[in-house]
C-alpha atoms as a PDB file:
ATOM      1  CA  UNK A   1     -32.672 -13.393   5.876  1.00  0.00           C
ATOM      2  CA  UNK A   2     -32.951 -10.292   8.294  1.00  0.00           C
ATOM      3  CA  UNK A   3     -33.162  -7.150   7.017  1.00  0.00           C
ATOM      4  CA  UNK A   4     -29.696  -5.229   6.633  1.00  0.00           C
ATOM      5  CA  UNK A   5     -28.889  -1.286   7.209  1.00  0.00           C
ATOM      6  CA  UNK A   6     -26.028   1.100   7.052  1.00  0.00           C
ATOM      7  CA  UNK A   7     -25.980   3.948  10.181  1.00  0.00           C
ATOM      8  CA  UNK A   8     -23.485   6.436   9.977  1.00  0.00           C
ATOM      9  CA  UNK A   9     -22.577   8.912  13.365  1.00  0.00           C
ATOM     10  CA  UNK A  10     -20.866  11.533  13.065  1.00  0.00           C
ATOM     11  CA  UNK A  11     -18.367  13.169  15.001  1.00  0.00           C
ATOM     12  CA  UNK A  12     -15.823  15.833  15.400  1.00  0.00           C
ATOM     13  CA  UNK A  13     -12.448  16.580  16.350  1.00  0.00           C
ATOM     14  CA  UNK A  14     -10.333  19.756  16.206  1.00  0.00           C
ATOM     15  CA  UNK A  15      -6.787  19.211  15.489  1.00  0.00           C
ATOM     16  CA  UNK A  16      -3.156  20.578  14.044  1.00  0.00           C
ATOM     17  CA  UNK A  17      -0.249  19.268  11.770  1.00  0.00           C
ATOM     18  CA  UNK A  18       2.271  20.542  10.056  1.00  0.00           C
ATOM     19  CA  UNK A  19       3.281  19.061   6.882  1.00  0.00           C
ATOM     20  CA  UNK A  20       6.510  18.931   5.184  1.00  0.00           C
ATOM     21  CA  UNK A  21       6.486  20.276   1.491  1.00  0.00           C
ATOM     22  CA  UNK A  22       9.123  17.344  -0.046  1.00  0.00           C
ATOM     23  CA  UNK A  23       9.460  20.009  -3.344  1.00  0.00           C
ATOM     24  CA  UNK A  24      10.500  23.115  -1.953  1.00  0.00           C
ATOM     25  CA  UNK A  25      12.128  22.549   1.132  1.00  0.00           C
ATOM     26  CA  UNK A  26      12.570  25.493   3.797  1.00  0.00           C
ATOM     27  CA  UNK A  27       9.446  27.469   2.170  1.00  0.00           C
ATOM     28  CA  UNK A  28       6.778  27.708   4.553  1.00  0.00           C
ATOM     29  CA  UNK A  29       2.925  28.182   3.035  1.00  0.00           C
ATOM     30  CA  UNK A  30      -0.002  27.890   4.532  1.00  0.00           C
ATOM     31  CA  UNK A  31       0.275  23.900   4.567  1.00  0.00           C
ATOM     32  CA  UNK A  32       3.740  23.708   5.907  1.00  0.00           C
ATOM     33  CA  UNK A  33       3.079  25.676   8.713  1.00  0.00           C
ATOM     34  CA  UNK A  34       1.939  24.396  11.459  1.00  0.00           C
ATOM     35  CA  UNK A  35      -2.279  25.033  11.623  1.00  0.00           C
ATOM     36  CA  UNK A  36      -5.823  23.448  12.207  1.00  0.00           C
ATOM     37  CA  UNK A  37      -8.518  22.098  11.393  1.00  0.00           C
ATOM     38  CA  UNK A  38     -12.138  20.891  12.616  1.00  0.00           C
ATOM     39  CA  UNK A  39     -12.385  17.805  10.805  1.00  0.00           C
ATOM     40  CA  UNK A  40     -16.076  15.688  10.739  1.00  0.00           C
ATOM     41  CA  UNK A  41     -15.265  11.893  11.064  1.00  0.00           C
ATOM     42  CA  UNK A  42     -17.945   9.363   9.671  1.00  0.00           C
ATOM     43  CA  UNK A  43     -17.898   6.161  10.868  1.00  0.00           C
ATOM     44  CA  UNK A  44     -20.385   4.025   9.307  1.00  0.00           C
ATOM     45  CA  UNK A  45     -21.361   0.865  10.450  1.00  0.00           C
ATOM     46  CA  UNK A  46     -23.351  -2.101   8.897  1.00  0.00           C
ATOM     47  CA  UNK A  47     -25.100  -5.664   9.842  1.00  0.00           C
ATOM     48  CA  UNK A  48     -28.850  -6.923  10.522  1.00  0.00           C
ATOM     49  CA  UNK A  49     -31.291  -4.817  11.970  1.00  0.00           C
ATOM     50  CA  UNK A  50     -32.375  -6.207  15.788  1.00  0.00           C
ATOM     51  CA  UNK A  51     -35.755  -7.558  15.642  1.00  0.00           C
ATOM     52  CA  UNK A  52     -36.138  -6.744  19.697  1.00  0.00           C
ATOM     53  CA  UNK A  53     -34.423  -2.744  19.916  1.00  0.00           C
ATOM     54  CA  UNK A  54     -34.774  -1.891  15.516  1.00  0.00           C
ATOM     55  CA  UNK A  55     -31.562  -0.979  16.050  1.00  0.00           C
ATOM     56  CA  UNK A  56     -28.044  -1.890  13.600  1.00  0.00           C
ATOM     57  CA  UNK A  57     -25.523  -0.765  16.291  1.00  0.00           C
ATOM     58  CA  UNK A  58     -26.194   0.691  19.828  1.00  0.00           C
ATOM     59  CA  UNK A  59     -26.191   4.500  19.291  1.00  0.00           C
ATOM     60  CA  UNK A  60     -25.381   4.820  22.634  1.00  0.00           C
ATOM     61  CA  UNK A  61     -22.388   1.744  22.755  1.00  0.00           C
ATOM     62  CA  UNK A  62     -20.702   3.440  19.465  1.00  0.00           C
ATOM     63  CA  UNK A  63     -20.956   6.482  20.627  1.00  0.00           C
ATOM     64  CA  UNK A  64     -18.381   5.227  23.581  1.00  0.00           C
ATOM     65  CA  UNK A  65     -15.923   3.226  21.744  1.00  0.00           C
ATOM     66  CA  UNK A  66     -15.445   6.235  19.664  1.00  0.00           C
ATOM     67  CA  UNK A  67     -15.279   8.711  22.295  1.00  0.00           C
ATOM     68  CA  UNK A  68     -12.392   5.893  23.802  1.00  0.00           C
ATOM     69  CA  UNK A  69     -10.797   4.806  20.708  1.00  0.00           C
ATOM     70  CA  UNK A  70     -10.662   7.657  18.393  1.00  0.00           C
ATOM     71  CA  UNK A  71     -12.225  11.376  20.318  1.00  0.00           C
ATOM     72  CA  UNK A  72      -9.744  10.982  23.316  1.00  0.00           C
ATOM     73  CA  UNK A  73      -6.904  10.060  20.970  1.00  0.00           C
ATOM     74  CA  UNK A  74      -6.900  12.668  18.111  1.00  0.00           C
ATOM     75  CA  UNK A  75      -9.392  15.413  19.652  1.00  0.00           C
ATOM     76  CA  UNK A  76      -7.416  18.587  20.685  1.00  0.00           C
ATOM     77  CA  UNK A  77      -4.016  16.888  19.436  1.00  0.00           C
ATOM     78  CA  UNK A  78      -1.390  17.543  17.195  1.00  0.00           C
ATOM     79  CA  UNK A  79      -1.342  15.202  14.249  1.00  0.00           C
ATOM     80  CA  UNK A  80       2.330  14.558  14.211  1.00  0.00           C
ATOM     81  CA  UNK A  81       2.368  12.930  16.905  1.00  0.00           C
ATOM     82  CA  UNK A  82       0.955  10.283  15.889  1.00  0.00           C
ATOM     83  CA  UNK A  83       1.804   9.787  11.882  1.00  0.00           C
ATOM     84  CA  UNK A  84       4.943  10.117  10.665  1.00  0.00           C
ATOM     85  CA  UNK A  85       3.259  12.256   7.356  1.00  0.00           C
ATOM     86  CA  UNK A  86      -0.166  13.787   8.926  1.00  0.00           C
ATOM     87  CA  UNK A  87      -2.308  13.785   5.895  1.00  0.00           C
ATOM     88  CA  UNK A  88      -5.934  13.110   5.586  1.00  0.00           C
ATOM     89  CA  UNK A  89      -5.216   9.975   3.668  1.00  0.00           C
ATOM     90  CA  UNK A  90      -2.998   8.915   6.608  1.00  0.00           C
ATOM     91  CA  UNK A  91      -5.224   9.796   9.081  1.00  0.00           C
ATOM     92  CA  UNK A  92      -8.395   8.488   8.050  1.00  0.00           C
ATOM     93  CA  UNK A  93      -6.298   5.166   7.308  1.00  0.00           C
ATOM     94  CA  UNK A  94      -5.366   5.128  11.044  1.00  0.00           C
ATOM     95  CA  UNK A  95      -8.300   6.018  12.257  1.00  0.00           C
ATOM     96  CA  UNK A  96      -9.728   2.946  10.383  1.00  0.00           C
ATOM     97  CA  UNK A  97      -7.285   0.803  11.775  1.00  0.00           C
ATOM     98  CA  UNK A  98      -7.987   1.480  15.757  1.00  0.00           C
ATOM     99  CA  UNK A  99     -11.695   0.943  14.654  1.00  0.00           C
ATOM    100  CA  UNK A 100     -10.731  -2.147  13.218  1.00  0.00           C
ATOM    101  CA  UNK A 101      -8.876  -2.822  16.547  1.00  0.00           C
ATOM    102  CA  UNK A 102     -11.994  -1.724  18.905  1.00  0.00           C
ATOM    103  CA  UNK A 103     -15.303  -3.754  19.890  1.00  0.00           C
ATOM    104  CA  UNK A 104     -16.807  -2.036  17.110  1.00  0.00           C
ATOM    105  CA  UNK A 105     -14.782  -3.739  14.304  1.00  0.00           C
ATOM    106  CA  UNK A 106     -17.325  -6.424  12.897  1.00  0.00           C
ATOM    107  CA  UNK A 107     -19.975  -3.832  12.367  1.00  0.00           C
ATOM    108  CA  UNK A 108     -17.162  -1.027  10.718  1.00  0.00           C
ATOM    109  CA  UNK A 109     -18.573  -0.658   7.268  1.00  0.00           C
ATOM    110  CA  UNK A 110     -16.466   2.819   6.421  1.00  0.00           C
ATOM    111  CA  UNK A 111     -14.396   5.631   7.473  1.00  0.00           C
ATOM    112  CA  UNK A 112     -14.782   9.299   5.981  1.00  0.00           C
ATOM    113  CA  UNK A 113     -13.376  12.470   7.139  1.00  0.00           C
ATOM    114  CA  UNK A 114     -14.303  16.089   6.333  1.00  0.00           C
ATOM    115  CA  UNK A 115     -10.801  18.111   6.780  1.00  0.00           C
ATOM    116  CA  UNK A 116     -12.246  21.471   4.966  1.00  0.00           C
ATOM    117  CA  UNK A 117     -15.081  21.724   2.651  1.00  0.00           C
ATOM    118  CA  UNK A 118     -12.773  21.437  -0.463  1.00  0.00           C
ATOM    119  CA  UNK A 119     -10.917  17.869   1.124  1.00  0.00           C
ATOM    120  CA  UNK A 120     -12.688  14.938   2.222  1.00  0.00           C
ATOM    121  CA  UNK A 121     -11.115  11.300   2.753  1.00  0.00           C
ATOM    122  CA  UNK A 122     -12.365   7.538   2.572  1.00  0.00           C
ATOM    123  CA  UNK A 123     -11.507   5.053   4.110  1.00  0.00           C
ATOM    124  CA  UNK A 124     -11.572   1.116   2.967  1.00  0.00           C
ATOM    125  CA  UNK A 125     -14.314  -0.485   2.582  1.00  0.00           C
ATOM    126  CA  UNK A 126     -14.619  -3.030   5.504  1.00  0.00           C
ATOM    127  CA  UNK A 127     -16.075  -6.281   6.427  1.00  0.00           C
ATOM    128  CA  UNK A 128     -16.844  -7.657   2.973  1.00  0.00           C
END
């Protein structure tokens, strides 16, 4: 049985939302005004360890897909423009999902994001 790891890359993108506050419609806070964030995504990717390069994934290869599939998507964006309610939990799901959808998606193990040092996010748990 080869030997199995987890590798997990980190990466970050600076985005804004606005959310809507359902309870107190019209009142705008802090939340429900339109702001950023620099959020950390961790991807995290698992399978056999390459007995030729030692390697689980190609640091260089996920480093590309994620640059193509995720970085160039939500990087220096606003949020609502691409979820309908642009939470964390909403984001980190979709992020997921175009992973799923990429060349990376038989090695995606796991999605986190950082959005402030009081909110972080996971993702499913994939490929198992």
């Amino acid at each position: 049985m080869a030997n199995k790891c987890f590798i997990t890359k980190k990466y970050q993108i600076r985005c804004s939302h606005l959310l809507n506050d359902c309870n107190n419609p019209g009142i705008k806070t802090k939340e429900t005004s339109l702001h950023g964030h620099h959020m950390d995504v961790l991807v995290t990717f698992k399978g056999p360890i390459d007995e030729e390069s030692g390697l689980t994934v190609s640091r260089d290869f996920a480093d590309q897909v994620i640059k193509n599939t995720i970085l160039n998507k939500y990087d220096k964006s606003c949020l609502n423009d691409f979820l309908a309610i642009p939470t964390g939990e909403n984001l980190v799901a979709a992020i997921t999902k175009d992973l799923l959808s990429s060349k990376l998606s038989k090695q995606l193990h796991q999605v986190q994001l950082k959005e402030t040092n009081k909110n972080f996010f996971s993702g499913p748990i994939c490929n198992e």
